[in-house]
Protein backbone atom coordinates (compact mmCIF):
# COMPACT_ATOMS: atom_id res chain seq x y z
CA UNK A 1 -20.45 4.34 -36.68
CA UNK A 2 -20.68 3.26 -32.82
CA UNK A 3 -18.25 2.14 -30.09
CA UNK A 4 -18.20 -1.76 -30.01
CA UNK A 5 -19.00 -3.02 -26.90
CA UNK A 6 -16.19 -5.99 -25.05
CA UNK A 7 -16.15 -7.41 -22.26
CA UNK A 8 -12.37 -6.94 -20.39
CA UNK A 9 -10.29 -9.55 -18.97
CA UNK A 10 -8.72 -7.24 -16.46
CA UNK A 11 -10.64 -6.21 -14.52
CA UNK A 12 -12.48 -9.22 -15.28
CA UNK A 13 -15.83 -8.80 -16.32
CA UNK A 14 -16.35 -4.98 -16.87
CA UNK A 15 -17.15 -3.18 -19.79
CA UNK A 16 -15.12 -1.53 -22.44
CA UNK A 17 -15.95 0.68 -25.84
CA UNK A 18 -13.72 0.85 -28.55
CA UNK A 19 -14.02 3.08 -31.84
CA UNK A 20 -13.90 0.33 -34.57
CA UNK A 21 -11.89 2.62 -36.64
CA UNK A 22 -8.84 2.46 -34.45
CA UNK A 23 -8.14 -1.31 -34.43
CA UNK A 24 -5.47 -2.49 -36.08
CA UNK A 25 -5.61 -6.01 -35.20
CA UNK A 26 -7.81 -9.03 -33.62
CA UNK A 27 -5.86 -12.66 -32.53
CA UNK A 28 -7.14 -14.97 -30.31
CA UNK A 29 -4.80 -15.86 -27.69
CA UNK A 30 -5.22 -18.80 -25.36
CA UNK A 31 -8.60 -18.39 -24.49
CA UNK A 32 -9.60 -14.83 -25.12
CA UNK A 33 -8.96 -12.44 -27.75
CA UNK A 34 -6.21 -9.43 -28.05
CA UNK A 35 -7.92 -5.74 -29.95
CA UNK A 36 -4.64 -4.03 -30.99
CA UNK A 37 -5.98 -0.36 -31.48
CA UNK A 38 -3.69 2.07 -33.35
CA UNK A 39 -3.30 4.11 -29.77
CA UNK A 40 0.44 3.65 -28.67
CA UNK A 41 1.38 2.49 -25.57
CA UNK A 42 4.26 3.89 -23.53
CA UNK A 43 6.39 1.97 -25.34
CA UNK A 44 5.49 3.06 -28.56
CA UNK A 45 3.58 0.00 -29.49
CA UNK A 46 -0.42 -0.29 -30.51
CA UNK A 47 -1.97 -0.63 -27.50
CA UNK A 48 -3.97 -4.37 -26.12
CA UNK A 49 -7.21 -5.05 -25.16
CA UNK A 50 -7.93 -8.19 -24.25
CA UNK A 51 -11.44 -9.36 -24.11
CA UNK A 52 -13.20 -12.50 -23.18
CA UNK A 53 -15.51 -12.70 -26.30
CA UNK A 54 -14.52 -15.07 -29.37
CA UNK A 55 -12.41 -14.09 -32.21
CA UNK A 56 -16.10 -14.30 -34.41
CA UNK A 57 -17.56 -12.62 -31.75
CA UNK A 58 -15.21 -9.95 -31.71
CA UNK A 59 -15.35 -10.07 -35.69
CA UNK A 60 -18.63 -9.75 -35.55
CA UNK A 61 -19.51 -7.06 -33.46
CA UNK A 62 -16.98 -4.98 -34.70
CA UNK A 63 -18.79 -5.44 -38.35
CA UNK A 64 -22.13 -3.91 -36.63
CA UNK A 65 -20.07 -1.14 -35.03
CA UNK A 66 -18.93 0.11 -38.34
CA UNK A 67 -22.40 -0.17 -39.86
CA UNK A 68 -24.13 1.92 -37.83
């Protein structure tokens, strides 16, 4: 398995990695899409990432991440 590769909303345009194992969750919200990863935040919730790609896009490269 790999990191997936995203592409953060803030700070706009730079990369992120996330171990496909640790997400939780994927919702599209307005137009981006939130990663909940099963790392709390300091209030005890799973954490957000939110990303600029698609919800299939998202989907999708998650899918590769965990075949590899």
């Amino acid at each position: 398995m790999r990191l997936a590769s995203f592409t953060s909303t803030l700070p706009a345009g730079q990369n992120i990695f996330i171990n496909p194992a640790q997400i939780l969750a994927v919702t599209p919200f307005n137009n981006m899409t939130h990663i909940h990863v099963a790392v709390p935040n300091q209030n005890g919730t799973p954490f957000i990432y939110a990303v600029s790609e698609s919800l299939q896009a998202v989907r999708h490269e998650i899918n590769l991440a965990m075949a590899n």
